[in-house]
Protein backbone atom coordinates (compact mmCIF):
# COMPACT_ATOMS: atom_id res chain seq x y z
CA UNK A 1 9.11 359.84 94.99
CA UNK A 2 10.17 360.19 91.64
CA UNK A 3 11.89 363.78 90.71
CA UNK A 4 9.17 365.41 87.80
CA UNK A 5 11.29 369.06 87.62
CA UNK A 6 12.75 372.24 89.69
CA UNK A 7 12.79 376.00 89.71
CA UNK A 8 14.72 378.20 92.26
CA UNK A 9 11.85 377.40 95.35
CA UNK A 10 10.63 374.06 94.72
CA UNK A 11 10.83 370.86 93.31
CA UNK A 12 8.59 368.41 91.57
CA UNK A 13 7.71 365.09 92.64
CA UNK A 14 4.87 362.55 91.24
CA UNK A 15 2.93 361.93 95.04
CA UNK A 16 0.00 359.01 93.77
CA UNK A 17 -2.13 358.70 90.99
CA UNK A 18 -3.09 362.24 89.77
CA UNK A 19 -1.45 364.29 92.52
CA UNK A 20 1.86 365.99 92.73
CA UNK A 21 3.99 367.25 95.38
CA UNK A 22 5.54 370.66 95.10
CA UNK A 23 8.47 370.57 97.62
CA UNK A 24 9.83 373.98 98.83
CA UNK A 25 13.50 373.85 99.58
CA UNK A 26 15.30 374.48 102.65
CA UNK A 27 14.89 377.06 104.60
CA UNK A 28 12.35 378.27 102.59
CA UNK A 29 9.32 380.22 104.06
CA UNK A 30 6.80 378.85 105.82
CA UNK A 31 4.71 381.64 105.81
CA UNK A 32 4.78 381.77 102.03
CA UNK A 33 4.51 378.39 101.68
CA UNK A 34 0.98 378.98 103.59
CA UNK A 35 -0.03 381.95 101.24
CA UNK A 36 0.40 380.01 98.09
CA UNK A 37 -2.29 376.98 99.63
CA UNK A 38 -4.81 379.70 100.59
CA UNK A 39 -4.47 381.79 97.30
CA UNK A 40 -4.90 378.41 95.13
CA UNK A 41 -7.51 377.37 96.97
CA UNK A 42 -9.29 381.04 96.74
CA UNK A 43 -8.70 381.19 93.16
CA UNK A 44 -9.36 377.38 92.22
CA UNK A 45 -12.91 377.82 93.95
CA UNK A 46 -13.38 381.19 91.63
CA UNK A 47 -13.57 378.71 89.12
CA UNK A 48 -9.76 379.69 87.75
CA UNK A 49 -8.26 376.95 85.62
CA UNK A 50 -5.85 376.23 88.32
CA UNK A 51 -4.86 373.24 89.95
CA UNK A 52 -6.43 371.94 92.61
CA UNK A 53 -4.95 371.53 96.30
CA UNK A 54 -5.56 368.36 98.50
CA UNK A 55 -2.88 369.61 101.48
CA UNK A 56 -0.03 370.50 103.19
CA UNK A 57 3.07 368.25 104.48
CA UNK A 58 6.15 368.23 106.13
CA UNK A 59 8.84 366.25 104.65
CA UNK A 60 12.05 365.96 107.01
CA UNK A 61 12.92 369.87 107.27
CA UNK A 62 10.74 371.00 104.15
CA UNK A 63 7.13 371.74 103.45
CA UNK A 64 4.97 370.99 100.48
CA UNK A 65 1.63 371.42 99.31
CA UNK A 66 0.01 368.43 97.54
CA UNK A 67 -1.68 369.14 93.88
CA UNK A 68 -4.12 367.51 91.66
CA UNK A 69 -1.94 366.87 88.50
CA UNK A 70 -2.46 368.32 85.32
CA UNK A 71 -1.16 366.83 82.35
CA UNK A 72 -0.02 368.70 79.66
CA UNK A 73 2.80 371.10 78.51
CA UNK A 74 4.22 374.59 79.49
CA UNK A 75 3.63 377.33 76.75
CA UNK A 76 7.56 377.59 77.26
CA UNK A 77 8.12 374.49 75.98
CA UNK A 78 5.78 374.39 73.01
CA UNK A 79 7.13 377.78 71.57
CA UNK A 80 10.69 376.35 71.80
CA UNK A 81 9.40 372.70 70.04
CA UNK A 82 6.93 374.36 68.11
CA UNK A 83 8.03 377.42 66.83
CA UNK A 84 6.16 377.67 64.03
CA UNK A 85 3.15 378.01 66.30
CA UNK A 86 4.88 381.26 68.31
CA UNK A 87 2.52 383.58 67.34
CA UNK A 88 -0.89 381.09 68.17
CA UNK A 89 0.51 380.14 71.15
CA UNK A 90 1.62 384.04 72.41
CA UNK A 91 -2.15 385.09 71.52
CA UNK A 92 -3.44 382.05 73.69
CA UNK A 93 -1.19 382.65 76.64
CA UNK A 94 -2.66 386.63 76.18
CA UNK A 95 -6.43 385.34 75.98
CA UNK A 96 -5.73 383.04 79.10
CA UNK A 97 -4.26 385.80 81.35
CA UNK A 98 -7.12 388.38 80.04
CA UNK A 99 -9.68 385.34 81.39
CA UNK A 100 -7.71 386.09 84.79
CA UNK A 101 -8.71 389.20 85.14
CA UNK A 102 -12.51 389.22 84.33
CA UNK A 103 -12.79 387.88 88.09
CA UNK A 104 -13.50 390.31 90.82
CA UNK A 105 -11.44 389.91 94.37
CA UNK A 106 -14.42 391.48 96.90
CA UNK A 107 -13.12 390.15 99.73
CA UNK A 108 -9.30 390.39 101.47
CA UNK A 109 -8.11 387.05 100.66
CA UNK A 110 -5.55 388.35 98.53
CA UNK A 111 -3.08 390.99 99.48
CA UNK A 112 -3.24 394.40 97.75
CA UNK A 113 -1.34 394.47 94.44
CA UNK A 114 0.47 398.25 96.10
CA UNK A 115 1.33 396.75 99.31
CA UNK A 116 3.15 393.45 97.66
CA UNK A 117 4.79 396.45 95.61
CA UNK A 118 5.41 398.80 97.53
CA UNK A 119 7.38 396.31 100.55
CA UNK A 120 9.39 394.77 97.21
CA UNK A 121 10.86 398.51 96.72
CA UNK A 122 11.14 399.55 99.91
CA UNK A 123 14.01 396.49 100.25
CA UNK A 124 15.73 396.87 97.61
CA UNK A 125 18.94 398.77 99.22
CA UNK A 126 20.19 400.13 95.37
CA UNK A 127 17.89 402.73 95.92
CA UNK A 128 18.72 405.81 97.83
CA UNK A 129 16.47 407.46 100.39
CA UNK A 130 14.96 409.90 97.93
CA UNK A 131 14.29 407.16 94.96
CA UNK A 132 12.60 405.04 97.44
CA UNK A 133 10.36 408.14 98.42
CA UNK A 134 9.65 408.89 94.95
CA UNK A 135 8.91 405.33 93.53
CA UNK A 136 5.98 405.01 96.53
CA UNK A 137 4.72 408.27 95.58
CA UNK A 138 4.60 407.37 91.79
CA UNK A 139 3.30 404.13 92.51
CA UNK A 140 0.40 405.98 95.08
CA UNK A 141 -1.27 407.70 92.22
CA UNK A 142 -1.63 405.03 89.74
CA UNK A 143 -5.30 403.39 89.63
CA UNK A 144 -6.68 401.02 92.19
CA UNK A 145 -8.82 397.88 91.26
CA UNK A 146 -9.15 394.40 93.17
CA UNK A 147 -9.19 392.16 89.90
CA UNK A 148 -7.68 388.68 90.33
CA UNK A 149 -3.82 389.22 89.06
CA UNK A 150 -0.88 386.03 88.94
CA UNK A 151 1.60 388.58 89.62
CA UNK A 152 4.16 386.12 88.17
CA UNK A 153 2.45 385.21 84.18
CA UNK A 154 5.25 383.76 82.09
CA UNK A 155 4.55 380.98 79.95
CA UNK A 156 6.28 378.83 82.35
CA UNK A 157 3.16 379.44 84.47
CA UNK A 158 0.79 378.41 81.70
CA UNK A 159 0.00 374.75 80.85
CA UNK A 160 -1.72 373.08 77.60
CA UNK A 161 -3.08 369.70 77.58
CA UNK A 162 -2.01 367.35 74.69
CA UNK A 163 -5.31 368.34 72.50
CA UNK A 164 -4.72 372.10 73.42
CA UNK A 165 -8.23 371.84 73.99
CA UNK A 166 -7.25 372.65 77.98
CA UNK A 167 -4.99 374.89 80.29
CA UNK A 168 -3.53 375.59 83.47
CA UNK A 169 -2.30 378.22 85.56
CA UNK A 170 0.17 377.65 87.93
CA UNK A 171 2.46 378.73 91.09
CA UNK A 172 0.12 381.17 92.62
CA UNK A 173 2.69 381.72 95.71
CA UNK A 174 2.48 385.84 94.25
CA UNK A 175 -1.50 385.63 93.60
CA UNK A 176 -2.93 389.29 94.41
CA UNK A 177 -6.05 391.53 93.83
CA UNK A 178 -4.80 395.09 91.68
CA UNK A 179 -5.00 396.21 88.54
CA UNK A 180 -4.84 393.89 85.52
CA UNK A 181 -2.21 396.87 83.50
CA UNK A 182 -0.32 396.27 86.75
CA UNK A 183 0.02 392.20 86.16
CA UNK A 184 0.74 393.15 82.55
CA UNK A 185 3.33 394.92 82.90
CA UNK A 186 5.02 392.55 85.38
CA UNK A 187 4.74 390.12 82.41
CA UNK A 188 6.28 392.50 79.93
CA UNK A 189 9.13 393.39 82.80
CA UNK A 190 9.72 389.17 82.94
CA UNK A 191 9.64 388.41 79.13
CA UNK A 192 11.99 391.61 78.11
CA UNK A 193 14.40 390.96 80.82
CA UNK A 194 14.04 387.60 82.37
CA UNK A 195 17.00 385.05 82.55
CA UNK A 196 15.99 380.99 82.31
CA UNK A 197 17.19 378.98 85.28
CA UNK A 198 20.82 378.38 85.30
CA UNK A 199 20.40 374.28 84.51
CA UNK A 200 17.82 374.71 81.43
CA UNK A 201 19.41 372.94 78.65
CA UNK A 202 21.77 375.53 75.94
CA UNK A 203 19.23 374.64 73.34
CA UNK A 204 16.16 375.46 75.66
CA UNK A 205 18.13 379.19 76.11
CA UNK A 206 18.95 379.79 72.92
CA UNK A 207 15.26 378.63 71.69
CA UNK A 208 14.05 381.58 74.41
CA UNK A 209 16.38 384.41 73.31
CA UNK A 210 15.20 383.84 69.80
CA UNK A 211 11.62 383.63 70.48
CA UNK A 212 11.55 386.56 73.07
CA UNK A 213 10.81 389.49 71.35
CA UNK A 214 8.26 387.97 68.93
CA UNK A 215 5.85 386.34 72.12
CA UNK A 216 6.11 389.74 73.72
CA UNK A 217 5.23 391.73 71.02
CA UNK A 218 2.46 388.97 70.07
CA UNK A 219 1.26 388.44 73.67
CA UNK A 220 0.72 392.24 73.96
CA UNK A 221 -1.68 392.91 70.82
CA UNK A 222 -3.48 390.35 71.45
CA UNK A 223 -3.70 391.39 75.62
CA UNK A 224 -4.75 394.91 74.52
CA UNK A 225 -6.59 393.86 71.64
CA UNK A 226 -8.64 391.95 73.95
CA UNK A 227 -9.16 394.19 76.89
CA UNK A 228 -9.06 397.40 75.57
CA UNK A 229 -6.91 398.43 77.61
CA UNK A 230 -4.05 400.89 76.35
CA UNK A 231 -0.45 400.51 76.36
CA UNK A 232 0.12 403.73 77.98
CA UNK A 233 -1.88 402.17 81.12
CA UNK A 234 0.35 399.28 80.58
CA UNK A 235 3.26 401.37 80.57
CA UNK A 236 2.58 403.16 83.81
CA UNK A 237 2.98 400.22 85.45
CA UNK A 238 6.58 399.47 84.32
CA UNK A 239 8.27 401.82 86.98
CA UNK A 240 7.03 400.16 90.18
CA UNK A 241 6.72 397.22 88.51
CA UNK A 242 10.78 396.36 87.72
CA UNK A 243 11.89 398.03 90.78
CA UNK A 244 9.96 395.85 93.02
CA UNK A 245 11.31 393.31 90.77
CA UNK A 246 14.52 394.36 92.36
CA UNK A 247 13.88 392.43 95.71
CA UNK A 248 13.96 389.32 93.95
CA UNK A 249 17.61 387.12 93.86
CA UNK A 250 18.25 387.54 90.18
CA UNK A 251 21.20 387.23 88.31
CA UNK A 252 23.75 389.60 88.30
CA UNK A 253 23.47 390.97 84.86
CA UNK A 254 19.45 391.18 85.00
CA UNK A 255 19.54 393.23 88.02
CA UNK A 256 21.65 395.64 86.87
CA UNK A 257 19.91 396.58 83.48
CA UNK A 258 16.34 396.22 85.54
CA UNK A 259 18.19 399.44 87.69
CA UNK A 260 18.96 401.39 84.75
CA UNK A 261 15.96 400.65 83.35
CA UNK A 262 14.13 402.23 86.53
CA UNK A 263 16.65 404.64 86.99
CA UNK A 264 16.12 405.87 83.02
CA UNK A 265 12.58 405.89 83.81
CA UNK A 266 13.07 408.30 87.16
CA UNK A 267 15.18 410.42 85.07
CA UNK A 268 12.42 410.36 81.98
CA UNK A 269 10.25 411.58 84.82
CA UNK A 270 12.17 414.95 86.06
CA UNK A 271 12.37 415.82 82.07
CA UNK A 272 8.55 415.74 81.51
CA UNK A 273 8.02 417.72 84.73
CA UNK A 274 10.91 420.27 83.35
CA UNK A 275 8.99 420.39 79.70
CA UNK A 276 5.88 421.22 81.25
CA UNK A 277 6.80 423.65 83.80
């Protein structure tokens, strides 16, 4: 099988004519694995531009799932060849994830956005006892809604065809029902503070860090601009949001700003409740 591209998880491999074979490493879970085939399949037969999946497989001491191939581009790598299209291509890859969440999740097929969240913080052993109690109680009042949500949007996740004329959402292994402001803000949380993969190429890096602020800011207007919903809903989010975030093997230095960041927030938090008492 030839080798197509890798993140952390998985690798890449052409299968057969129009199929692809996403190849979780090692030791990777099985039960995850398993969530990501039944929560493309849910979302695929919503009528999601996602890829279709044909099945599972075991490959010596790995497992795979088995995708109908779609060919095109990641929205990462046009705004780094393209960057005179930044702003076009931001407002697309806002319009696309606003198209995600005009689906309703009725049934339980997909786990509740709070739950995924609130497990994430409760692991994360940088928090003490009493920020761990007070992150699930902040993230207990915000709203509740069982709209589709990627729980992962980056434009790594977001494909264009040659023509542009069609896209493609992929790696749905953190697919959820929640609130949309929710999977907003975990975008926002990825684009301000996210790190590239150690073996992207220098120029692919320094094509990011240059770009970053302009796709957030553009990918945000255009989200809210579309939705109508505010960026103080958006912002509400942030909190639970990064320090679930925490639970997930980042780099050194991202970790550590992402728990000043919370811990700013936390501390923001005890100041409004001393102005208004």
């Amino acid at each position: 099988m030839k080798l197509m591209g890798q993140g952390r998880t998985a690798e890449i491999y052409h299968y057969a004519d129009d199929l692809i074979l996403k190849l979780y490493r090692t030791g990777f879970s099985g039960e995850a694995v398993q969530n990501e085939y039944h929560i493309s399949q849910f979302v695929y037969d919503k009528g999601l531009p996602v890829p279709r999946t044909v099945k599972q497989i075991h490959y010596a001491t790995r497992t795979g799932i088995v995708f109908e191939r779609f060919e095109g581009t990641t929205l990462l790598s046009l705004m780094i060849q393209q960057p005179e299209l930044l702003e076009q291509l931001s407002s697309t890859m806002a319009a696309i994830h606003y198209k995600l969440h005009q689906i309703q999740a009725e049934d339980s097929t997909l786990p509740s956005q709070k739950k995924i969240l609130e497990h994430a913080i409760l692991r994360v052993s940088s928090f003490s006892a009493i920020e761990h109690e007070r992150l699930i109680h902040y993230l207990s009042e915000l709203p509740e809604q069982r709209v589709i949500c990627h729980g992962d949007y980056h434009p790594d996740n977001v494909m264009l065809s040659k023509d542009g004329g069609q896209h493609c959402v992929i790696d749905w292994m953190t697919g959820m029902a929640g609130d949309p402001a929710g999977d907003v803000a975990r975008t926002w949380v990825i684009l301000k503070s996210g790190k590239l993969p150690d073996d992207a190429e220098p120029a692919i890096r320094e094509g990011f860090e240059r770009a970053r602020s302009l796709i957030l800011q553009q990918y945000l207007a255009h989200y809210i601009s579309l939705s109508g919903i505010s960026r103080e809903q958006i912002d509400a989010w942030m909190l639970p949001v990064a320090a679930a975030r925490l639970d997930e093997n980042l780099p050194s230095p991202e970790a550590e700003h992402l728990l000043q960041f919370v811990r700013d927030k936390l501390r923001l938090l005890d100041e409004t409740v001393l102005t208004t008492s």
